[in-house]
Protein backbone atom coordinates (compact mmCIF):
# COMPACT_ATOMS: atom_id res chain seq x y z
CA UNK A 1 0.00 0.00 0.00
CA UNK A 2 1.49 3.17 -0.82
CA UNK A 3 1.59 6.08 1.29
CA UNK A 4 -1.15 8.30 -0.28
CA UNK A 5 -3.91 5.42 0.20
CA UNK A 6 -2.59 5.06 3.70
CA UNK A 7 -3.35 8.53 4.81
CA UNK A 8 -7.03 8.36 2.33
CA UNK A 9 -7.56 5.13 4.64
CA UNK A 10 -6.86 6.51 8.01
CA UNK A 11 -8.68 9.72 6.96
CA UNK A 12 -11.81 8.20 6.21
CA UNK A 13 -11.95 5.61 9.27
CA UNK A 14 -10.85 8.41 12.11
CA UNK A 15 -13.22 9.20 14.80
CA UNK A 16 -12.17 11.76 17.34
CA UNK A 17 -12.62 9.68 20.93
CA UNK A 18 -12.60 12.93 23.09
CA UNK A 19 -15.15 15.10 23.33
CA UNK A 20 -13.35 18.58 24.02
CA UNK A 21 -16.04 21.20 25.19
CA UNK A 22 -20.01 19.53 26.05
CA UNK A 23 -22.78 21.19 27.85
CA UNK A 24 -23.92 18.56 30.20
CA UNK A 25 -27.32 20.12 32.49
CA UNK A 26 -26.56 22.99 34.18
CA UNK A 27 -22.89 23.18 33.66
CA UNK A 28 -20.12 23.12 30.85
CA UNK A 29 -17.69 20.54 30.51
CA UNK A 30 -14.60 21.17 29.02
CA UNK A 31 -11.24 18.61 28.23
CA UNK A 32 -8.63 20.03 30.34
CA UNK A 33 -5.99 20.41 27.80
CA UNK A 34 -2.93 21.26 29.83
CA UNK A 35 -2.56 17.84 30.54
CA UNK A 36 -2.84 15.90 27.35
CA UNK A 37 -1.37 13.31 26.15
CA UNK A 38 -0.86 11.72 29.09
CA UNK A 39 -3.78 12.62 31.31
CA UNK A 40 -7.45 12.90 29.97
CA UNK A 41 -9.24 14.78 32.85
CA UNK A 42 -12.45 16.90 32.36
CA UNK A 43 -13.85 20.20 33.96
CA UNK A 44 -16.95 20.79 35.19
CA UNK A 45 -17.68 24.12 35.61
CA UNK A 46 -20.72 25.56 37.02
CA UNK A 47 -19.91 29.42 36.93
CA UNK A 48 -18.45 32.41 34.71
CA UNK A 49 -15.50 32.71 36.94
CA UNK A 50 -14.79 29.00 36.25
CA UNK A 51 -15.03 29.01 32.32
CA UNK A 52 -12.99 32.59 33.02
CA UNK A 53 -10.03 30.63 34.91
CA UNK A 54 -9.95 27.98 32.15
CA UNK A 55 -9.42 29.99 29.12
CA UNK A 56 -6.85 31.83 31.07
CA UNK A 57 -5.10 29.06 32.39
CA UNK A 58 -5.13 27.36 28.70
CA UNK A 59 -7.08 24.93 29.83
CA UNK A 60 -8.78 25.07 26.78
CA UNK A 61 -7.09 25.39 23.32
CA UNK A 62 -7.81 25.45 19.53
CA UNK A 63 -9.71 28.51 18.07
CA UNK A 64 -12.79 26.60 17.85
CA UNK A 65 -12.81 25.55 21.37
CA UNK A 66 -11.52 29.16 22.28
CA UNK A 67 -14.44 30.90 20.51
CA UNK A 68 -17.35 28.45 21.55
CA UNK A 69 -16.10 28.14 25.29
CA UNK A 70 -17.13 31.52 26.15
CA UNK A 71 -20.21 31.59 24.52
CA UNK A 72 -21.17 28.65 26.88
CA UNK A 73 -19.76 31.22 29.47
CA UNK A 74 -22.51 33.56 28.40
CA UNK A 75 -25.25 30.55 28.97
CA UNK A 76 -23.80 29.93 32.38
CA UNK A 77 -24.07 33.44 33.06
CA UNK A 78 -27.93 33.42 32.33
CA UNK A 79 -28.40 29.91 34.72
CA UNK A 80 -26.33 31.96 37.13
CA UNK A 81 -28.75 35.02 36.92
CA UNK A 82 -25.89 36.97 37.08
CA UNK A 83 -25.60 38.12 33.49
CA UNK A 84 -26.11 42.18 33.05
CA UNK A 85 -28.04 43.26 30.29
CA UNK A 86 -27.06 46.86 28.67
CA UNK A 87 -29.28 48.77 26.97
CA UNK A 88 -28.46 51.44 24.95
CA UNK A 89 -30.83 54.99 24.67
């Protein structure tokens, strides 16, 4: 098998087996990615301040992950009833 049909092969069968960012209830859960490849361990985080702490700490990487992780932030926020609404005249 040459190597072009190799890569075509594992293309087609790959299925990612972590799930990086899930909302799970009433809280976000998030692949902490400081620690891979050798540890899988998950967040849960219940708060703003949490989802906050993990983009700063890098817990969470990838532009994709970056730009949904604080939308889910904003959703938290809501649950939380501590989201402020501006309004503009």
């Amino acid at each position: 098998m040459n190597l072009e049909k190799l890569i075509e092969e594992v293309k087609s069968s790959y299925r990612p087996k972590l799930t990086v960012v899930r909302w799970n209830g009433d809280r976000l859960v998030l692949l902490d990615q400081r620690l891979l490849p050798f540890e899988t361990k998950y967040l849960e985080l219940k708060t703003v301040d949490g989802v906050a702490d993990a983009i700063k700490s890098m817990a969470v990487r990838g532009a994709p992950a970056i730009g949904i992780t604080p939308a889910y932030g904003m959703a938290l926020a809501l649950v939380e009833g501590s989201m402020i609404i501006l309004r503009t005249p």
